[in-house]
Protein backbone atom coordinates (compact mmCIF):
# COMPACT_ATOMS: atom_id res chain seq x y z
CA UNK A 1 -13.23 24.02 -22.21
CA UNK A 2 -13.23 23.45 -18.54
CA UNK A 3 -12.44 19.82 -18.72
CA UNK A 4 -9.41 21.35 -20.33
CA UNK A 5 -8.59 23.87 -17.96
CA UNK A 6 -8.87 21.36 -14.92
CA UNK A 7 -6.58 19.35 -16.99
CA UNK A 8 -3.96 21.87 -17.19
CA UNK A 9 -4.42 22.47 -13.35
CA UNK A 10 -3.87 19.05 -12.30
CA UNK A 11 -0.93 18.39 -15.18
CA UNK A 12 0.81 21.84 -13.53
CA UNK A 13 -0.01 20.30 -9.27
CA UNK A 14 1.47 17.02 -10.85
CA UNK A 15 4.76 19.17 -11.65
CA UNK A 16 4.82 21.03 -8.37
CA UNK A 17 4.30 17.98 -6.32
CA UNK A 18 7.33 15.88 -8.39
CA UNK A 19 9.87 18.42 -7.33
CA UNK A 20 8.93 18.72 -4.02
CA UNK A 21 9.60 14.84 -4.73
CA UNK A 22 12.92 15.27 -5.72
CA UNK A 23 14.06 17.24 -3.58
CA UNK A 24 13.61 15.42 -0.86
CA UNK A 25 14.71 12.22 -2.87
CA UNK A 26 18.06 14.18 -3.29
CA UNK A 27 18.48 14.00 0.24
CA UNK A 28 18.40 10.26 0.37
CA UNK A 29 21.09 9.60 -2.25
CA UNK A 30 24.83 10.73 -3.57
CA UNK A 31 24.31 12.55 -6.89
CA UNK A 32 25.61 15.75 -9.17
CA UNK A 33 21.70 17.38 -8.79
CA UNK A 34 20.38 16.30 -11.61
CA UNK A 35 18.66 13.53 -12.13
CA UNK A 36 15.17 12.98 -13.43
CA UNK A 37 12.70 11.26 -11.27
CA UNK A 38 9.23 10.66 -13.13
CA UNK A 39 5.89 10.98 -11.07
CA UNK A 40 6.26 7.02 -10.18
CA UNK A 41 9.86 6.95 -9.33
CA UNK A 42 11.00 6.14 -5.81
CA UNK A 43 14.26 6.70 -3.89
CA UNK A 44 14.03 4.42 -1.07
CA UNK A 45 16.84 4.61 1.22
CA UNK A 46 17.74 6.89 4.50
CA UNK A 47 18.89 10.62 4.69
CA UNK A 48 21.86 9.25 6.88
CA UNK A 49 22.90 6.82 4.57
CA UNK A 50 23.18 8.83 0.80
CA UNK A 51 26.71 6.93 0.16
CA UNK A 52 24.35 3.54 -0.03
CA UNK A 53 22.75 4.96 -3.38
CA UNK A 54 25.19 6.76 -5.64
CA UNK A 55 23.83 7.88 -8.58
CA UNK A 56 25.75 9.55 -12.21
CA UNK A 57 25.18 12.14 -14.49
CA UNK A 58 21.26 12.76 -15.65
CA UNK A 59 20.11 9.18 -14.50
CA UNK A 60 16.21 9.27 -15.00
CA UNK A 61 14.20 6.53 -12.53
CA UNK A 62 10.73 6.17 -13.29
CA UNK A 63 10.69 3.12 -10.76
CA UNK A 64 11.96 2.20 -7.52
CA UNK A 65 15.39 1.88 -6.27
CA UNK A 66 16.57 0.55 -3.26
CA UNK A 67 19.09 0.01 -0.41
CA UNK A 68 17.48 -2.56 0.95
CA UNK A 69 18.38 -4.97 3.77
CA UNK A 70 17.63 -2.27 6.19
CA UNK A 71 19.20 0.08 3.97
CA UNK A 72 22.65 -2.06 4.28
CA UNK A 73 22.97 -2.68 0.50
CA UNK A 74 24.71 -0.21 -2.09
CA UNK A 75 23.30 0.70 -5.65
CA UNK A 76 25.50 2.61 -7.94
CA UNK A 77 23.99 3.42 -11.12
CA UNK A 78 26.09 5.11 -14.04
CA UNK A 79 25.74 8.57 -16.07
CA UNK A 80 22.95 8.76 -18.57
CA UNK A 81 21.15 5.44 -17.29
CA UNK A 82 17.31 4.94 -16.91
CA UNK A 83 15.14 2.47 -14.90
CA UNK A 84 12.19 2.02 -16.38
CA UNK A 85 8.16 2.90 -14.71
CA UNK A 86 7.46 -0.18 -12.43
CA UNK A 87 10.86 -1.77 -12.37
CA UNK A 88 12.29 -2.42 -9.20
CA UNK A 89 16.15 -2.21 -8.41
CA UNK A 90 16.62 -3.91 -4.68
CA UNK A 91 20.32 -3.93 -3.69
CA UNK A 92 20.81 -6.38 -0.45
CA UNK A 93 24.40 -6.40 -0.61
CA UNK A 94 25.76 -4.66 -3.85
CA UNK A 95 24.36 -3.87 -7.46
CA UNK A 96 26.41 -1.50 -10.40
CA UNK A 97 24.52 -0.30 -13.57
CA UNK A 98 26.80 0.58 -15.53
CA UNK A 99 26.54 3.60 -18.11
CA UNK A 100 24.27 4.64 -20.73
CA UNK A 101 21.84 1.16 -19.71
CA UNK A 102 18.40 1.57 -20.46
CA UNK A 103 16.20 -0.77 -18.16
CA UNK A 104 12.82 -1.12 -19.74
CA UNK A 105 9.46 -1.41 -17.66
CA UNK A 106 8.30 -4.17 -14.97
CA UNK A 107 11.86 -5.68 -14.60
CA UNK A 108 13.51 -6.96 -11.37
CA UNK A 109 16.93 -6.49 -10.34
CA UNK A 110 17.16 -7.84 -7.06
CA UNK A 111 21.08 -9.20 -5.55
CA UNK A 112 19.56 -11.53 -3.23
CA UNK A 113 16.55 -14.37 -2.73
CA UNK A 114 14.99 -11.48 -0.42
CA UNK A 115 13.33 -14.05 1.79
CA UNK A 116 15.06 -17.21 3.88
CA UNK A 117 14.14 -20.71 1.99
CA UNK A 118 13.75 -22.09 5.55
CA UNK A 119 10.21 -21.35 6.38
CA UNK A 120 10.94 -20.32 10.30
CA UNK A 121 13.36 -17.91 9.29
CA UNK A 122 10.84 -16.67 6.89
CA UNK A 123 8.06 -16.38 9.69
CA UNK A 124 10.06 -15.05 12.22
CA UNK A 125 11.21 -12.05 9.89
CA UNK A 126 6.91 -11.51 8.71
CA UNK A 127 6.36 -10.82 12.19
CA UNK A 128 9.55 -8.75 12.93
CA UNK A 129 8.27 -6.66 9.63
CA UNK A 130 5.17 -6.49 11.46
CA UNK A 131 5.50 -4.84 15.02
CA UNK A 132 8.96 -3.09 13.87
CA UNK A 133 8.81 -2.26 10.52
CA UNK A 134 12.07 -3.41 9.47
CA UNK A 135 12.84 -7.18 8.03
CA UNK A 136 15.59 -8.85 9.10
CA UNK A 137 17.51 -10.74 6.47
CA UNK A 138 18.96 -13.32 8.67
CA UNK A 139 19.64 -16.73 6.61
CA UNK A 140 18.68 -14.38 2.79
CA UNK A 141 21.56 -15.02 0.28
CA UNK A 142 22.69 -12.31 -1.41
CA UNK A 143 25.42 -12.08 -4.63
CA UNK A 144 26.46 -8.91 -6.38
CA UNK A 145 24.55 -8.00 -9.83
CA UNK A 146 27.04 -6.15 -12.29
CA UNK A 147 25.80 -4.77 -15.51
CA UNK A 148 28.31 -3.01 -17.70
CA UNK A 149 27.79 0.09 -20.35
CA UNK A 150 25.15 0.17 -22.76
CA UNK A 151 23.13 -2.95 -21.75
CA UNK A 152 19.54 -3.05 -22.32
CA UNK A 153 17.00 -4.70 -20.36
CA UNK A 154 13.85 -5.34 -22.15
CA UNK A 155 10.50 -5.43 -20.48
CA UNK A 156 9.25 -7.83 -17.70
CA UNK A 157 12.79 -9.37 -17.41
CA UNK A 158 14.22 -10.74 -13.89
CA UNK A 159 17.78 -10.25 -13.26
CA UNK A 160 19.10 -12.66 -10.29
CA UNK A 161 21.87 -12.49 -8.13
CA UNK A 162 25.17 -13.44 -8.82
CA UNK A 163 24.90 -11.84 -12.39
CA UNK A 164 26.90 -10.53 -14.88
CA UNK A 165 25.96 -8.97 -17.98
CA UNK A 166 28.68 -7.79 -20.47
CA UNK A 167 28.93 -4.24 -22.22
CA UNK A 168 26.68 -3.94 -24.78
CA UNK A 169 24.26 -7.07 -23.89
CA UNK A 170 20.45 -6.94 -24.70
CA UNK A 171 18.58 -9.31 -22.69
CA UNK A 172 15.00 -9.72 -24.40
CA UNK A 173 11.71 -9.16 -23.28
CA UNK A 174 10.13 -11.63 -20.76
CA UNK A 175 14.06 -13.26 -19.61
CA UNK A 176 14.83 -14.86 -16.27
CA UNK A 177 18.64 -14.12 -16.48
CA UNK A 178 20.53 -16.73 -13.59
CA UNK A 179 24.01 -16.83 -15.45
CA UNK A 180 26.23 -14.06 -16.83
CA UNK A 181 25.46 -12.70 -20.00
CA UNK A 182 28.59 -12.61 -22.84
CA UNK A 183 28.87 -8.75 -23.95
CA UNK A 184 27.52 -7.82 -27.17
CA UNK A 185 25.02 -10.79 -27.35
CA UNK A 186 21.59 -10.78 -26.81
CA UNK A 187 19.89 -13.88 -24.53
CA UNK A 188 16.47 -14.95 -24.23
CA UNK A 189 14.44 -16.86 -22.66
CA UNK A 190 13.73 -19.01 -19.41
CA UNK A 191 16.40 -19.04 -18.38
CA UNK A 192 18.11 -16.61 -20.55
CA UNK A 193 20.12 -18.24 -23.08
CA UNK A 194 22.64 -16.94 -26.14
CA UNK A 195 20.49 -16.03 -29.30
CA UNK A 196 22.61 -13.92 -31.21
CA UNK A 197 25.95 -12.69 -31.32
CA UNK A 198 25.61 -8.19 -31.95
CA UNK A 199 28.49 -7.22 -34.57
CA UNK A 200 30.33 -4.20 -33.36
């Protein structure tokens, strides 16, 4: 009985807490108010810079989304969308989710390589990180990540710069998508690759 009772206590702190949470994650981004943001989600962005995340109509995040880049990049992210617990949405320079996409759990949507490939440039920004808090991207390539209405991204998938995925597409569990993905098909695979063609 009081195993239960503490259970109910913490369950009802847990509720409190999360919109305190989202309140203050409202601040951070451009939105209509209601959005649903899960005890693990994470708005990460600044309060002077809410046109860098725009967000639609009862999106639900349950993991982190980002301007990153210093909080240059812009994420829009469509009505009735939802990023799944542990998936991480980085936008460097610019990512759009489209409507009605469901983005499973552990994915990674990220519009840039987030580190240099020369290894100086890659020091010198660990130690800027380090005694200023912010990295500098200098010498990071970034290309825009589109995905259009109604896509799903299964679990554990990595979605890489430069990317298109069409209306409709399913990209399967475990994918490493590096071209652009036909709508209504569904790719596989590393990388991703055609599999099936979805009637409609």
């Amino acid at each position: 009985m009081v195993g239960f009772v503490l259970l109910r206590l913490q369950n009802y702190f847990k509720r409190v807490i999360n919109r305190q949470r989202l309140k203050e994650s409202l601040e951070l981004c451009t939105s209509f108010n209601d959005i649903e943001l899960g005890l693990e989600g994470i708005i990460a962005n600044k309060k002077n810079n809410r046109d860098k995340i725009v967000l639609g109509h009862k999106v639900w995040i349950e993991g982190t989304i980002s301007s990153s880049n210093n909080c240059t990049g812009k994420l829009e992210i469509g009505d009735y969308s939802y990023i799944g617990p542990n998936t991480r949405v980085w936008a460097s320079h610019y990512i759009s989710i489209g409507k009605n996409v469901f983005v499973s759990h552990n994915c990674n949507i990220m519009d840039s390589n987030t580190h240099p490939i020369d290894p100086e440039l890659r020091s010198k920004g660990s130690i800027k990180l380090r005694e200023t808090g912010v990295w500098d991207n200098t010498g990071v390539d970034c290309s825009d990540i589109i995905i259009e209405d109604d896509a799903w991204i299964c679990e554990n998938s990595c979605i890489m710069k430069g990317v298109k995925i069409g209306r409709a597409a399913i990209v399967a569990a475990g994918s490493v998508v590096t071209n652009d993905v036909p709508a209504w098909t569904i790719v596989a695979g590393v990388p991703a690759r055609v599999v099936k063609h979805i009637n409609h």
